[in-house]
Structure formats: structure tokens, C-alpha cells
C-alpha atoms as a PDB file:
ATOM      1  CA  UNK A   1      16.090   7.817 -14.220  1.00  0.00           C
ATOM      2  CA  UNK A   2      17.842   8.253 -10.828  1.00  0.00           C
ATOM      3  CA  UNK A   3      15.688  10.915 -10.536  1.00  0.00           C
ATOM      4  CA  UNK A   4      12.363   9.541 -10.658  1.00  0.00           C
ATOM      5  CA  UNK A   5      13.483   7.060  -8.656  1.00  0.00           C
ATOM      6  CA  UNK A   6      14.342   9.960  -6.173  1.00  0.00           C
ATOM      7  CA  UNK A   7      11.106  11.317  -6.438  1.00  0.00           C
ATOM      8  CA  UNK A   8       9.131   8.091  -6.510  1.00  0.00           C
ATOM      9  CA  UNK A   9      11.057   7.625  -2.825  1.00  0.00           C
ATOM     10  CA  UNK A  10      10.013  10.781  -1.627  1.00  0.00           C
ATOM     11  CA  UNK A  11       6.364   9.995  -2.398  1.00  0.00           C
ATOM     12  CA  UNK A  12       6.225   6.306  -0.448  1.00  0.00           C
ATOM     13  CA  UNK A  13       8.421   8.690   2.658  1.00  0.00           C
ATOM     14  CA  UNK A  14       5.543  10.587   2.678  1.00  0.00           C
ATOM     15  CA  UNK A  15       2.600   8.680   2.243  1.00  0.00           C
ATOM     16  CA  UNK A  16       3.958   6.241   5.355  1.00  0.00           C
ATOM     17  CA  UNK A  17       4.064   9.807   6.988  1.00  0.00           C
ATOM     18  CA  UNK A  18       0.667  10.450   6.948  1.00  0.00           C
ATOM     19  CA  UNK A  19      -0.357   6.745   7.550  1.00  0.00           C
ATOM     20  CA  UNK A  20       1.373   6.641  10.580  1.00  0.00           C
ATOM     21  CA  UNK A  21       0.217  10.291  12.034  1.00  0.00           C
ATOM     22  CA  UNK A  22      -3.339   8.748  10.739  1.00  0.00           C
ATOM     23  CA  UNK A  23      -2.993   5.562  12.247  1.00  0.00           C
ATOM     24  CA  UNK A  24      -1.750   7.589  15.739  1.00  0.00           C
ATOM     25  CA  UNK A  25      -5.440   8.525  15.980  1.00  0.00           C
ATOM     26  CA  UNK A  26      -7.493   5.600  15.050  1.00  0.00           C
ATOM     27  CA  UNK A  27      -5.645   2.672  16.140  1.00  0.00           C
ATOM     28  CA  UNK A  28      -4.778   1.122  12.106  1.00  0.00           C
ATOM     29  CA  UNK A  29      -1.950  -1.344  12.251  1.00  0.00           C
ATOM     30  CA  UNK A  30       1.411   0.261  11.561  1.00  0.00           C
ATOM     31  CA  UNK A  31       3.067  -2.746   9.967  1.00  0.00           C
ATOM     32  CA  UNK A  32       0.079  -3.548   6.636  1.00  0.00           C
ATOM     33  CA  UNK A  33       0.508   1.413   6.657  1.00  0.00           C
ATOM     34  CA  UNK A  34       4.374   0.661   6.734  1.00  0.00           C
ATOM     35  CA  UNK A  35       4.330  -1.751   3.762  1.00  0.00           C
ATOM     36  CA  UNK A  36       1.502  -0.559   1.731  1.00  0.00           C
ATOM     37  CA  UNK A  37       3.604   3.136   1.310  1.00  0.00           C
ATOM     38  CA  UNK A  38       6.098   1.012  -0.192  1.00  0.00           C
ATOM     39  CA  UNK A  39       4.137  -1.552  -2.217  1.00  0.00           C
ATOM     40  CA  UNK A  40       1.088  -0.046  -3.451  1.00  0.00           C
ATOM     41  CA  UNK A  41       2.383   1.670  -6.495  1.00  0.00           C
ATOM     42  CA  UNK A  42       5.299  -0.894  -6.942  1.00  0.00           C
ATOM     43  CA  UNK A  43       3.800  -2.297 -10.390  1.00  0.00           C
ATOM     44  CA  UNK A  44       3.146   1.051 -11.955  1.00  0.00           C
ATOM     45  CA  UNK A  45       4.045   0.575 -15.809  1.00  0.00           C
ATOM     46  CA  UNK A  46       4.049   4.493 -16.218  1.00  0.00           C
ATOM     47  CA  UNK A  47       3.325   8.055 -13.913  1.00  0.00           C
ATOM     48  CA  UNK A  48       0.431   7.879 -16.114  1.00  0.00           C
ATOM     49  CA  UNK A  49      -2.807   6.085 -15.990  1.00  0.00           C
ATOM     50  CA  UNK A  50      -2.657   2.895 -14.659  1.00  0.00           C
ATOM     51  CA  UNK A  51      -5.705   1.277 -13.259  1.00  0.00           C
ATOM     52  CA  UNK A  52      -4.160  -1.855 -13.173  1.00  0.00           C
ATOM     53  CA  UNK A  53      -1.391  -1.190 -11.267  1.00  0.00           C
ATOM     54  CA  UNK A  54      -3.019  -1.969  -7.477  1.00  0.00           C
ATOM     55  CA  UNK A  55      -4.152  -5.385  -9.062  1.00  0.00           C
ATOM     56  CA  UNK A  56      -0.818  -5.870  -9.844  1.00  0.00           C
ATOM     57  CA  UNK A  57       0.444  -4.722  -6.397  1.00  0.00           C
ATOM     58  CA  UNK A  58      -1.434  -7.148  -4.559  1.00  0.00           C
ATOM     59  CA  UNK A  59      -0.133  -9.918  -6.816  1.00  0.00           C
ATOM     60  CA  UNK A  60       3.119  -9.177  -6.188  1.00  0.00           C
ATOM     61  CA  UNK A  61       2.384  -8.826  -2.245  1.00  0.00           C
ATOM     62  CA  UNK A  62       0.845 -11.807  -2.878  1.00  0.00           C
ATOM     63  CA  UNK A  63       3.873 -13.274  -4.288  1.00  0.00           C
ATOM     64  CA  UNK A  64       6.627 -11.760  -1.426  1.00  0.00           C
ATOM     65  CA  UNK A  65       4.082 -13.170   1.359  1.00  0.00           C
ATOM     66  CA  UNK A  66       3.911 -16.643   0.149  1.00  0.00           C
ATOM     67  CA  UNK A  67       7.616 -16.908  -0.379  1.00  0.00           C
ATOM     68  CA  UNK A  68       8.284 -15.525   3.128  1.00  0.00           C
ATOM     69  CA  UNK A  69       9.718 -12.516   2.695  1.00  0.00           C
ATOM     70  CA  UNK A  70       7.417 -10.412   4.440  1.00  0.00           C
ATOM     71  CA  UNK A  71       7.303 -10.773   8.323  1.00  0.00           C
ATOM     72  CA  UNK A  72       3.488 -10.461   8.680  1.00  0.00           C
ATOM     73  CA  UNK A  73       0.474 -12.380  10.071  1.00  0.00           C
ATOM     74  CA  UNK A  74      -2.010 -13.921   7.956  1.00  0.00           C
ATOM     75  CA  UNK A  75      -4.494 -10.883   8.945  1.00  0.00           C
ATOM     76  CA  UNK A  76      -1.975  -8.282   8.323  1.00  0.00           C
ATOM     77  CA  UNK A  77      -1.137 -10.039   4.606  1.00  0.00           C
ATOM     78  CA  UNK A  78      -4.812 -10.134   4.001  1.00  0.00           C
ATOM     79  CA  UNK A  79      -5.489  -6.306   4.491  1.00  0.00           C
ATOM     80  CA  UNK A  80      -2.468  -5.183   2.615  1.00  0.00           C
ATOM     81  CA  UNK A  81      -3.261  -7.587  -0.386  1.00  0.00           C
ATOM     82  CA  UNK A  82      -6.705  -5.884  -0.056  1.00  0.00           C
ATOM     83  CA  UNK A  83      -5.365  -2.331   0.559  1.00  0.00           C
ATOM     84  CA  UNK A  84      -3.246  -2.649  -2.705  1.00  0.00           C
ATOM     85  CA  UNK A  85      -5.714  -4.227  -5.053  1.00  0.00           C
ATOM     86  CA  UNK A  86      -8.161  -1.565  -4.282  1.00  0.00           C
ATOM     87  CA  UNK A  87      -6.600   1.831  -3.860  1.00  0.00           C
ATOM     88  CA  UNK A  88      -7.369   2.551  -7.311  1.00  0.00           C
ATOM     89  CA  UNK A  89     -11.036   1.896  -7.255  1.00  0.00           C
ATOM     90  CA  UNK A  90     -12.568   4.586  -6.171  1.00  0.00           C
ATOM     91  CA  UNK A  91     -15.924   2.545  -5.754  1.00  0.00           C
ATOM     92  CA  UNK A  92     -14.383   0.048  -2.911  1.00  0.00           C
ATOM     93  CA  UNK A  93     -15.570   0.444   0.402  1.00  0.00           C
ATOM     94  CA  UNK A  94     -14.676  -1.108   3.639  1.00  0.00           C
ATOM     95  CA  UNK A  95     -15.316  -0.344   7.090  1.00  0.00           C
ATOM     96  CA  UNK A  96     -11.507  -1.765   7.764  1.00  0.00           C
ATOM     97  CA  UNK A  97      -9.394   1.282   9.873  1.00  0.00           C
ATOM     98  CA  UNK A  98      -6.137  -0.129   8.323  1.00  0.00           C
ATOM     99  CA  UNK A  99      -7.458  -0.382   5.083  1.00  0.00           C
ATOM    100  CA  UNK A 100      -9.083   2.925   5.240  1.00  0.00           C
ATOM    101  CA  UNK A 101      -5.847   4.425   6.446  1.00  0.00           C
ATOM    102  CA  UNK A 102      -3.659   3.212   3.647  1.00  0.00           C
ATOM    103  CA  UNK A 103      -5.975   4.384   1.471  1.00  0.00           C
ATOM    104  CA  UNK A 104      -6.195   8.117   3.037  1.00  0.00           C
ATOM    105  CA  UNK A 105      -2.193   8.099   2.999  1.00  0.00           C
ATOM    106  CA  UNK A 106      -1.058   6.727  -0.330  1.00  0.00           C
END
């Protein structure tokens, strides 16, 4: 277990790695990169296949903004929700850099 969790943190280090060395070139907003590494595979049931999982994300995002524990504007809580919900569908599109960044890290 401790090691999954281990791994599971070396995963989110990395993917707010690459978000921010994205979002260095094209501007994205650091904060919704920052939290999405963290958040977007927070509701995983299993390392397995989980389409679900994002929807479940943004709930829970959803959840943390509304009770105040995230430090965000109402813009920044609407592109992480969004970044979240959709990272598994690979059909979404969306012209948003911040979005589109998360999406390129995680």
C-alpha cells in the first residue's frame, strides 16, 4: 500500500512538472496546472480502467470548491472542474490553454 501511494505521488510530482514547463511557454494558469496534477486522478477506484474516474474528480473539486477549501477564483474553479471531468475523453476539445495544458501534463 505505502507503496502505491509512493508511486501514485511520484506521478502527480511529475505531471505538475510538465504542466508548469508547459505552461512557461503558453501562458496557462499555474494555480487550475498546480491542482489538477493533484486532483485529476484522485477518484480512481483501481490502476485499471476507469473512465469514470475524471467525472468523479470534478465532483469532488466540485465539492472542495464549494466548501472553501480551495483558494481559487470562480474562472480558475471552472477550468479545473472542466479539466478533470474531461481528461479521460479523448473526444473533448477546447481551445482553453489551461485546459489544454492539464491535459498534455497529466
Amino acid at each position: 500500500m505505502i507503496g502505491t501511494v509512493f508511486m501514485e505521488c511520484l506521478i502527480e510530482l511529475e505531471s505538475e512538472k510538465n504542466g508548469l514547463l508547459i505552461a512557461k511557454d503558453n501562458g496557462a494558469n499555474t494555480n487550475v496546472i498546480e491542482l489538477f496534477s493533484f486532483l485529476h486522478d484522485s477518484m480512481r477506484f483501481d490502476d485499471g480502467h476507469d473512465q469514470l474516474h475524471g467525472l468523479r474528480a470534478s465532483e469532488f473539486v466540485s465539492s472542495l470548491s464549494c466548501a472553501s477549501f480551495l483558494d481559487i477564483s470562480i474562472e480558475e474553479r471552472k477550468n479545473l472542474i472542466l479539466a478533470c471531468k474531461h481528461h479521460t475523453d479523448r473526444n473533448s476539445k477546447t481551445t482553453d490553454k489551461t485546459i489544454l495544458s492539464c491535459w498534455d501534463a497529466g
